[in-house]
N, C-alpha and C. Protein backbone atom coordinates (compact mmCIF):
# COMPACT_ATOMS: atom_id res chain seq x y z
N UNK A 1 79.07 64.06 93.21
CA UNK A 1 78.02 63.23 93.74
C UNK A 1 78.05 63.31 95.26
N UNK A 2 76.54 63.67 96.05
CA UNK A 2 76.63 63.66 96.91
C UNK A 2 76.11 62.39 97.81
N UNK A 3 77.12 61.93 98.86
CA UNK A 3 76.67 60.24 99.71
C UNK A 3 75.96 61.12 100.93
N UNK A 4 74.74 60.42 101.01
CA UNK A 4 73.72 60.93 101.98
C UNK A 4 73.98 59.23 102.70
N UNK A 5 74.09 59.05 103.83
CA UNK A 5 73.68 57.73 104.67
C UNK A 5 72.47 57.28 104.52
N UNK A 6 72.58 56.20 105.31
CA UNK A 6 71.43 55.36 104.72
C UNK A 6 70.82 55.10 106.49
N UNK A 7 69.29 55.45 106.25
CA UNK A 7 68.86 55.52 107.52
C UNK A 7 68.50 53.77 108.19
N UNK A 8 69.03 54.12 109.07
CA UNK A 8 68.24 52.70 109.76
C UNK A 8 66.91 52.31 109.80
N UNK A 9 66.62 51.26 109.57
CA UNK A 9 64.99 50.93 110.12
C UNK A 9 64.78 51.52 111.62
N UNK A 10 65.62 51.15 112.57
CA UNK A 10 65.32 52.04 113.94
C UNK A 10 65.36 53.58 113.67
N UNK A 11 66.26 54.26 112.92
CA UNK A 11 65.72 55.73 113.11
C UNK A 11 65.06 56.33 111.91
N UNK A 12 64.40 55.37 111.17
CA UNK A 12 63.52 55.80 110.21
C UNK A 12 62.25 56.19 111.09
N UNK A 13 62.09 54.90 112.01
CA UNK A 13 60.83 54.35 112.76
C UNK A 13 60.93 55.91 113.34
N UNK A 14 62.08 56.03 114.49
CA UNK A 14 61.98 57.29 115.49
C UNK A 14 61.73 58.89 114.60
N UNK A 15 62.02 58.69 113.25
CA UNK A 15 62.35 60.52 112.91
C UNK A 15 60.32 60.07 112.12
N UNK A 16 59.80 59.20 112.03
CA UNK A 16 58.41 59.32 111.90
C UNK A 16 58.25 59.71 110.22
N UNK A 17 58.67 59.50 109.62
CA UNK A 17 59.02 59.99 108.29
C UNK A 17 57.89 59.29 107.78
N UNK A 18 57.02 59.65 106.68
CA UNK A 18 56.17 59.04 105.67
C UNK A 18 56.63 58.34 104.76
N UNK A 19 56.41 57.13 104.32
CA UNK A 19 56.75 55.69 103.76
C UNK A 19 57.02 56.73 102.30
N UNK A 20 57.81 56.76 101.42
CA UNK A 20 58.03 57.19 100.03
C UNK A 20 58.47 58.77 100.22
N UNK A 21 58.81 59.17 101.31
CA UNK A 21 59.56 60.26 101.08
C UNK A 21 61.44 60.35 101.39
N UNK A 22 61.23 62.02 101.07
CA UNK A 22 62.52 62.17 101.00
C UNK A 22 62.80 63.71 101.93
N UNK A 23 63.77 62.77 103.04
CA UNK A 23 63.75 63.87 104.12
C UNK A 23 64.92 64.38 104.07
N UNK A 24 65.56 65.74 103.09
CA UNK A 24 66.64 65.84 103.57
C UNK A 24 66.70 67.38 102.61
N UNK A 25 67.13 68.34 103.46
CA UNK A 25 67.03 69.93 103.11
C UNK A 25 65.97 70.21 102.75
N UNK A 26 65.83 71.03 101.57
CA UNK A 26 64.47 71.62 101.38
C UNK A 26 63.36 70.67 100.24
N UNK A 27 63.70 69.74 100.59
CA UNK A 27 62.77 68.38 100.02
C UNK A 27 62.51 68.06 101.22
N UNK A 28 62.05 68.46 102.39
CA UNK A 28 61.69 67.49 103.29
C UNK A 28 59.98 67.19 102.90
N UNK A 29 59.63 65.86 103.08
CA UNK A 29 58.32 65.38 103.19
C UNK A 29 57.88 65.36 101.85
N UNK A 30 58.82 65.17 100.30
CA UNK A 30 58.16 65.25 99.19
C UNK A 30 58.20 63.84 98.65
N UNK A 31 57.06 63.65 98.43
CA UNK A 31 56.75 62.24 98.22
C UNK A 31 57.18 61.67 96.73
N UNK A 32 57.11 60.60 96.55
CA UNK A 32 57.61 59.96 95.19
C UNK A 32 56.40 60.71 94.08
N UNK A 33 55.20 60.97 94.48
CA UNK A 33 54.43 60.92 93.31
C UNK A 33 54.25 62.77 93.76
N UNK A 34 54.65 63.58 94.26
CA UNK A 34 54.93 65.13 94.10
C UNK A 34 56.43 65.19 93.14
N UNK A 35 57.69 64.23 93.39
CA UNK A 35 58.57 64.25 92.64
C UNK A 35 58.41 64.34 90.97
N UNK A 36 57.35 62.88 90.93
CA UNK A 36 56.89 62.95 89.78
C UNK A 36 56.10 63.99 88.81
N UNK A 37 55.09 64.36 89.68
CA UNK A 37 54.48 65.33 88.85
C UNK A 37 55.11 66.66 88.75
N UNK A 38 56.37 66.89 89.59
CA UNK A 38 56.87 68.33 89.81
C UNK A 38 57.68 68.02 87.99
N UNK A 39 58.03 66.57 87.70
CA UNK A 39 58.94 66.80 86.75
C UNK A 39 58.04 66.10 85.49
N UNK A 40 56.77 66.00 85.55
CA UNK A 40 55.92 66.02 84.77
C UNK A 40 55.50 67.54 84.17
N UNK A 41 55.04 68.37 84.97
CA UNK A 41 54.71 69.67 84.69
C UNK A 41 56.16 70.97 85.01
N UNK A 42 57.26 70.13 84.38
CA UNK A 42 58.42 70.67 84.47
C UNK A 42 58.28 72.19 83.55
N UNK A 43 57.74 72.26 82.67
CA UNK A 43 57.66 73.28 81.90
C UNK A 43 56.59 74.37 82.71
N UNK A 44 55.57 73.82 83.30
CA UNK A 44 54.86 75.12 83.57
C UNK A 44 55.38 75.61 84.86
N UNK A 45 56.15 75.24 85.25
CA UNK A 45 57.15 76.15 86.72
C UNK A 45 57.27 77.67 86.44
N UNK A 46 57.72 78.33 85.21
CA UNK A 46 57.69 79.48 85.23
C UNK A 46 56.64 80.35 84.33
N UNK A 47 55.12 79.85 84.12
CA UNK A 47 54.53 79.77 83.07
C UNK A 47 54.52 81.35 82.46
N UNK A 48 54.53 81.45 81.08
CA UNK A 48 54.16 82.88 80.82
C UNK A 48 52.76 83.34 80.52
N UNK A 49 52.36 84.68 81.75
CA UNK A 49 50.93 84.93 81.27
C UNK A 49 50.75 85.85 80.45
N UNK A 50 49.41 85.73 80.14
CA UNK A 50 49.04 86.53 79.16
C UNK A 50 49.07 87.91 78.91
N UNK A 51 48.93 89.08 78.49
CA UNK A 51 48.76 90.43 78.39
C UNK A 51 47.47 90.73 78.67
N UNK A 52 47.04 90.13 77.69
CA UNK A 52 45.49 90.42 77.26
C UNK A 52 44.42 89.62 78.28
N UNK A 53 43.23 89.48 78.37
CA UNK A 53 42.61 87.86 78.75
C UNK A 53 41.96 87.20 77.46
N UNK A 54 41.59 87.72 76.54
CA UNK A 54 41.28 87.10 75.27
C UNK A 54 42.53 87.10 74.54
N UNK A 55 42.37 85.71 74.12
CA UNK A 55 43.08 85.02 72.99
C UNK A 55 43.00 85.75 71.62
N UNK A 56 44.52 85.99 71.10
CA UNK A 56 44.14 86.86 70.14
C UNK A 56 43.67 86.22 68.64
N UNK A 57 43.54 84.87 68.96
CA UNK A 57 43.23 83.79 67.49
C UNK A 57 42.80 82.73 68.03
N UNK A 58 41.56 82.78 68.00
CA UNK A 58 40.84 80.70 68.14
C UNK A 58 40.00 80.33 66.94
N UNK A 59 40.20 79.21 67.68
CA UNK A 59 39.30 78.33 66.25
C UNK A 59 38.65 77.08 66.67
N UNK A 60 37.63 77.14 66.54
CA UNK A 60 36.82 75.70 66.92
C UNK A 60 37.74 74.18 66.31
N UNK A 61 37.55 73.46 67.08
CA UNK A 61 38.16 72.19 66.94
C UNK A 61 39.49 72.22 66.46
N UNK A 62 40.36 73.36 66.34
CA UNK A 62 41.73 72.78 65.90
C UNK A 62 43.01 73.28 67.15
N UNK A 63 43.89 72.57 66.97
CA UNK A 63 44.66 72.30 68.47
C UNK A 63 46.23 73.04 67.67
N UNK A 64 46.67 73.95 68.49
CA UNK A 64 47.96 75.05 67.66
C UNK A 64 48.75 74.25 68.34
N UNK A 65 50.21 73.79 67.83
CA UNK A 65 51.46 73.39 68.52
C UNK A 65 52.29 74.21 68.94
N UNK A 66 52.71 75.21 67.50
CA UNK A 66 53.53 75.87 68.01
C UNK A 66 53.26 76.96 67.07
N UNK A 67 54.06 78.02 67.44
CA UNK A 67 53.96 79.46 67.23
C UNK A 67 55.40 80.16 66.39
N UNK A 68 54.94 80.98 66.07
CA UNK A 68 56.47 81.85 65.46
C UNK A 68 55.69 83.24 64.99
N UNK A 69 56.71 84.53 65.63
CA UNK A 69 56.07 85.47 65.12
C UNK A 69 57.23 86.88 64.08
N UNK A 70 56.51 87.49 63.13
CA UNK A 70 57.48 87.92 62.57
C UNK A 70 56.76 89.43 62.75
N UNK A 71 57.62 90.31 62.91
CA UNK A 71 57.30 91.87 63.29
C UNK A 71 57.47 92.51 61.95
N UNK A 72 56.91 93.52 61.29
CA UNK A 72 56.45 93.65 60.05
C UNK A 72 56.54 95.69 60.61
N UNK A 73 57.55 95.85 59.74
CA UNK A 73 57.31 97.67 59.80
C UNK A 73 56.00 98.18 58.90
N UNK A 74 54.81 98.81 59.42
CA UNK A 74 54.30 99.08 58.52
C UNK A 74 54.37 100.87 58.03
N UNK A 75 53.40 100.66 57.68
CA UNK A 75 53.63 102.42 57.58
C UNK A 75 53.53 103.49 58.53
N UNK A 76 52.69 103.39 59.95
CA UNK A 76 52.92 104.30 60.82
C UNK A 76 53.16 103.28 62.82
N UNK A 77 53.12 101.91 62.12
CA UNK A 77 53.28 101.17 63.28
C UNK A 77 54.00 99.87 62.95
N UNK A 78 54.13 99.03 64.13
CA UNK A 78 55.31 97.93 63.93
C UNK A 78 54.08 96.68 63.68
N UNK A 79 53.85 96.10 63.32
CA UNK A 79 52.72 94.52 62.59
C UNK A 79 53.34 93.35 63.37
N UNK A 80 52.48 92.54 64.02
CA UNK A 80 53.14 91.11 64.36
C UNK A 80 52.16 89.98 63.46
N UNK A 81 52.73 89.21 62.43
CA UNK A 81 52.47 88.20 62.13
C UNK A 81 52.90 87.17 62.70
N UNK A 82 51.38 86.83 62.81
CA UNK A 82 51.73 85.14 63.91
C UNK A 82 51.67 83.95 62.86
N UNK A 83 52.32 82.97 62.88
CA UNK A 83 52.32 81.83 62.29
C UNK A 83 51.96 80.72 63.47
N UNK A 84 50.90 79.85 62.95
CA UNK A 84 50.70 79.01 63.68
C UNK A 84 50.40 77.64 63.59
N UNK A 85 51.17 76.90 63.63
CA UNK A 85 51.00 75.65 63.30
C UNK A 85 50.05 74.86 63.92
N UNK A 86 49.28 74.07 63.13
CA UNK A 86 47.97 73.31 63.67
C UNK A 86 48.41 71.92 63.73
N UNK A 87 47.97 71.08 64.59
CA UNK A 87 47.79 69.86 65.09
C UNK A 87 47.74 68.50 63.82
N UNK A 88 47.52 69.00 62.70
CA UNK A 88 47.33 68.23 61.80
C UNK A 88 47.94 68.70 60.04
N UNK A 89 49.00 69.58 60.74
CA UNK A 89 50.36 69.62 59.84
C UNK A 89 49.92 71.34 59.00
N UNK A 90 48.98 71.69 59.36
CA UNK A 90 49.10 73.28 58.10
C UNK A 90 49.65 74.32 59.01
N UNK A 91 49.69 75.78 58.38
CA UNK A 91 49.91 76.42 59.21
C UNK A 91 49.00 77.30 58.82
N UNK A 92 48.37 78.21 60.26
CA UNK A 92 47.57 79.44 59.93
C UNK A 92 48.14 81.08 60.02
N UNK A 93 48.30 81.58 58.64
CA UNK A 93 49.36 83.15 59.27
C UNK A 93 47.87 84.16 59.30
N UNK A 94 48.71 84.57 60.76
CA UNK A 94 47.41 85.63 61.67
C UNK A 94 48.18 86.81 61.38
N UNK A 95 47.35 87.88 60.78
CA UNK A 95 47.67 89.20 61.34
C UNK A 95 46.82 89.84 62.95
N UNK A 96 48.13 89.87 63.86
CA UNK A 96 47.19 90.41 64.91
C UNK A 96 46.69 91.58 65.53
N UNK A 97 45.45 91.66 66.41
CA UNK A 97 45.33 93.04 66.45
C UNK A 97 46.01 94.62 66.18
N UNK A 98 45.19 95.39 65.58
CA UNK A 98 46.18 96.08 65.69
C UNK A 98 46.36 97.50 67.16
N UNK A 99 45.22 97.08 67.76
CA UNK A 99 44.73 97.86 68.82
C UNK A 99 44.13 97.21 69.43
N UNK A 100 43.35 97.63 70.74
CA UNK A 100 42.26 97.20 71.71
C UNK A 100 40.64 96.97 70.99
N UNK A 101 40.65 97.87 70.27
CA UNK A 101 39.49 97.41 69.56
C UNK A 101 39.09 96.78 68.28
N UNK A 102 40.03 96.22 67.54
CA UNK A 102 39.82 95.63 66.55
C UNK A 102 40.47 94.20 66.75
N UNK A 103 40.48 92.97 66.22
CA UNK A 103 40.14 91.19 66.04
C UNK A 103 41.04 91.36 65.26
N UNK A 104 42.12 89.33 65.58
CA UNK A 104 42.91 89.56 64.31
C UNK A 104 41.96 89.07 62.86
N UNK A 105 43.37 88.88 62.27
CA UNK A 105 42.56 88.61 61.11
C UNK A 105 43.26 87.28 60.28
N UNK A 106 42.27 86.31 60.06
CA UNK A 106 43.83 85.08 59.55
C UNK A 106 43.82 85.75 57.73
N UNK A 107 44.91 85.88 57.55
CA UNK A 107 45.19 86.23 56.49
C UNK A 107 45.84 84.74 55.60
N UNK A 108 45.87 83.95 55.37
CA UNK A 108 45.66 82.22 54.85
C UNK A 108 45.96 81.25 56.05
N UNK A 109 45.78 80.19 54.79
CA UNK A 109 46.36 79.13 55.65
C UNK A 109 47.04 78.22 54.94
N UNK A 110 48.25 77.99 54.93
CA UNK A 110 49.32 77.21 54.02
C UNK A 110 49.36 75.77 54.59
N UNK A 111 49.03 74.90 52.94
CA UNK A 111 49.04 73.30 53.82
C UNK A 111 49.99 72.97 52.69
N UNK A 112 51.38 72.36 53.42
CA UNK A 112 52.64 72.00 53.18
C UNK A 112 52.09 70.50 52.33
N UNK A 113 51.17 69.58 52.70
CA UNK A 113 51.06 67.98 52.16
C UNK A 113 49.60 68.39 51.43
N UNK A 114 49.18 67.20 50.94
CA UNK A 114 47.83 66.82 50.66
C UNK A 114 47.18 66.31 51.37
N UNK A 115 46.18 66.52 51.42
CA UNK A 115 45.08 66.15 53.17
C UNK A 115 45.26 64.99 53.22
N UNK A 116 45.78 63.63 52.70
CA UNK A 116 45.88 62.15 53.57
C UNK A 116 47.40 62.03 53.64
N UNK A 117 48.16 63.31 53.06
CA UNK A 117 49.96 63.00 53.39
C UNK A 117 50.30 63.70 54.73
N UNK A 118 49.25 64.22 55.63
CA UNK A 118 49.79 65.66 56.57
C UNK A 118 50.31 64.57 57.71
N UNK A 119 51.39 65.72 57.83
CA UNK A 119 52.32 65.43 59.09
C UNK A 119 52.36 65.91 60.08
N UNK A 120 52.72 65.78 61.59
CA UNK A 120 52.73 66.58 62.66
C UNK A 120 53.65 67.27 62.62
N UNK A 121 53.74 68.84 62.61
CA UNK A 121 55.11 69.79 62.57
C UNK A 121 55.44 69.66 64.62
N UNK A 122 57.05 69.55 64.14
CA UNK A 122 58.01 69.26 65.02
C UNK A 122 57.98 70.61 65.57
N UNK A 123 58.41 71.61 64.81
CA UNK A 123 59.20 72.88 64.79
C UNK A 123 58.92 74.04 63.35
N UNK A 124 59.42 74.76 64.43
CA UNK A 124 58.51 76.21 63.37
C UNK A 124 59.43 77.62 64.18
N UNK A 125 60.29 78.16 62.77
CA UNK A 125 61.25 78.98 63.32
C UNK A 125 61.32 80.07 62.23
N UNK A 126 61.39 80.91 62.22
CA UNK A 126 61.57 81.78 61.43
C UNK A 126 62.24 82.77 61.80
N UNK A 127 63.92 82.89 59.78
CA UNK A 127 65.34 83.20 60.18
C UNK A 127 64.77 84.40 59.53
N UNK A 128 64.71 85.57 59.87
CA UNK A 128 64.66 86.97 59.66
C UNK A 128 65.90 87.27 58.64
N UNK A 129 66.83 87.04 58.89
CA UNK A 129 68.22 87.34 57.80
C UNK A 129 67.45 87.43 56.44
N UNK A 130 67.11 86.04 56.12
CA UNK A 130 66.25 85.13 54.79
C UNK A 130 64.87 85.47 54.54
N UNK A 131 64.21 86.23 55.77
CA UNK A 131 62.77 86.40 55.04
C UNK A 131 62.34 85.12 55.20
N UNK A 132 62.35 83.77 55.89
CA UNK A 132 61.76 82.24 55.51
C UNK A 132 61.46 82.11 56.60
N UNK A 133 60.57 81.14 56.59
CA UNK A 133 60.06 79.99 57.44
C UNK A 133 60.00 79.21 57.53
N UNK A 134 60.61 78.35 58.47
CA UNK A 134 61.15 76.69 58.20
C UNK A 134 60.22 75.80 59.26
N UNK A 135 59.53 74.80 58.62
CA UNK A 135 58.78 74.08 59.35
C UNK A 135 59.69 72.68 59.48
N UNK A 136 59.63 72.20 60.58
CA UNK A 136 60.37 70.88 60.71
C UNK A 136 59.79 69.78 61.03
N UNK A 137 59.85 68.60 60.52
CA UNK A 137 58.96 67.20 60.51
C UNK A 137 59.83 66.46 61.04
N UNK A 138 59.13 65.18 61.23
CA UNK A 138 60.02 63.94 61.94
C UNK A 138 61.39 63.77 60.95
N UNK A 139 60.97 63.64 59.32
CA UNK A 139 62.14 63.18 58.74
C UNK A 139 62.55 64.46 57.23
N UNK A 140 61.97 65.75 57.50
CA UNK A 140 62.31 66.60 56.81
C UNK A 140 62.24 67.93 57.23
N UNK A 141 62.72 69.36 56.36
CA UNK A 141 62.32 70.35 56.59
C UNK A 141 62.30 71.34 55.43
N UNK A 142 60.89 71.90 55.78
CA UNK A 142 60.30 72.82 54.24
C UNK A 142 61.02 74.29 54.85
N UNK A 143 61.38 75.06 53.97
CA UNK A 143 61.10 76.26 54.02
C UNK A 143 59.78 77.24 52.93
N UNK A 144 59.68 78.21 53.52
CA UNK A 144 58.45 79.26 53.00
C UNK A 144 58.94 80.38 53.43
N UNK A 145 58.83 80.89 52.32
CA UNK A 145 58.78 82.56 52.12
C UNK A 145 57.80 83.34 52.88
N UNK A 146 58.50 84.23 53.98
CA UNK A 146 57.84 85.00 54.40
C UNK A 146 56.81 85.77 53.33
N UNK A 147 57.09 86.55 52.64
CA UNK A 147 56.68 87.31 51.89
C UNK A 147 56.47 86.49 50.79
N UNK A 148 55.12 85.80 50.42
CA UNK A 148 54.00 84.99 49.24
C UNK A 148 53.38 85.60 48.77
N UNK A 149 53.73 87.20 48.06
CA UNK A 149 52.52 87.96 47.38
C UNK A 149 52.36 87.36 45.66
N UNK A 150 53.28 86.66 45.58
CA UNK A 150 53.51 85.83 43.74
C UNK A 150 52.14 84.72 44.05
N UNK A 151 52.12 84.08 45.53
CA UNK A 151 51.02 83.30 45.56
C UNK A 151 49.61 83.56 45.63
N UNK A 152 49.51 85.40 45.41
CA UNK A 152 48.66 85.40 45.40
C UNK A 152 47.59 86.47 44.02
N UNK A 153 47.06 86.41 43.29
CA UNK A 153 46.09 86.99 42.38
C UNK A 153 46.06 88.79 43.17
N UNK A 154 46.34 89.91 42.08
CA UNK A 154 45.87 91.13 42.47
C UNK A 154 44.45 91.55 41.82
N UNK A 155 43.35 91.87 42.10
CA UNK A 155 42.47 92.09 41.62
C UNK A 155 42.70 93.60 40.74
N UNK A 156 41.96 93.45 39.59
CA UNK A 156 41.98 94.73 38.67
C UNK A 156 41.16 95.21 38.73
C-alpha cells in the first residue's frame, strides 16, 4: 500500500487543481466521474474488431449474449459452427459463411424450457474432448450434443 500525503487546503488552493480530481503520476487531472466510467466500460479498453464489416448472423428483435464456436473438418475445408445464445434463453446454431460470397445459414434453433419456463443463459462453453455443449443458468446446467443428427428426420 502506497501513503500519498494529504494536501493542504493552502497548497491545494496554490497547485490550482480541479475540485474531484486526482493529481498524482499519470492520473493527473482525472476526475471522479472519468474514474468511473473508465471502470464502467472496463471491458471495452481492448475491444476486438471485426474482420469483416457485416455481421455474419442478425436477426430482427432478438439480443445474442453469448457465443461459442465449434470448428467442424469438412470435406475439403475447416466449418465454424456458431452457437448463439439469445436473450430469452434458446440457442441459435449458425453455420457460417463459407466464403466472401455466400450468407450464413441458421441451421436450428434449440429451446432448452417451454416458452413461459425460459431462462437467461449465464454461460455457454463448449468441451471439444465430449462433443457437448453446456449451457449454464442461474441455478443449473444442461448439456447438448454437439452432433443432434438422431434429432433430426432423413428424408427418403
Amino acid at each position: 500500500m502506497v501513503k500519498r500525503p494529504i494536501l493542504a487546503l493552502g497548497e491545494l488552493l496554490r497547485s490550482r487543481a480541479q475540485c474531484g480530481t486526482i493529481n498524482s503520476g499519470s492520473y493527473l487531472n482525472l476526475t471522479q466521474r472519468n474514474l468511473q466510467d473508465a471502470q464502467k466500460f472496463l471491458l471495452m479498453h481492448e475491444v476486438v474488431q471485426p474482420v469483416v464489416p457485416v455481421p455474419y448472423f442478425m436477426e430482427d428483435n432478438v439480443r445474442f449474449t453469448h457465443i461459442a464456436v465449434d470448428v467442424v473438418q469438412g470435406k475439403d475445408t475447416l466449418i465454424h459452427i456458431i452457437y448463439l445464445a439469445t436473450d430469452y434463453g434458446t440457442i441459435r446454431k449458425v453455420l457460417s459463411p463459407l466464403n466472401q460470397s455466400t450468407g450464413s445459414c441458421l441451421l436450428e434453433e434449440i429451446e432448452l424450457f417451454p416458452p413461459r419456463k425460459r431462462q437467461p443463459i449465464r454461460s455457454l462453453l463448449i468441451l471439444h474432448s465430449r462433443s457437448e455443449l453446456y449451457v449454464g443458468f442461474r441455478d443449473q446446467v444442461i448439456k447438448i450434443p454437439l452432433k443432434r443428427c438422431r434429432y433430426h428426420k432423413s428424408r427418403e
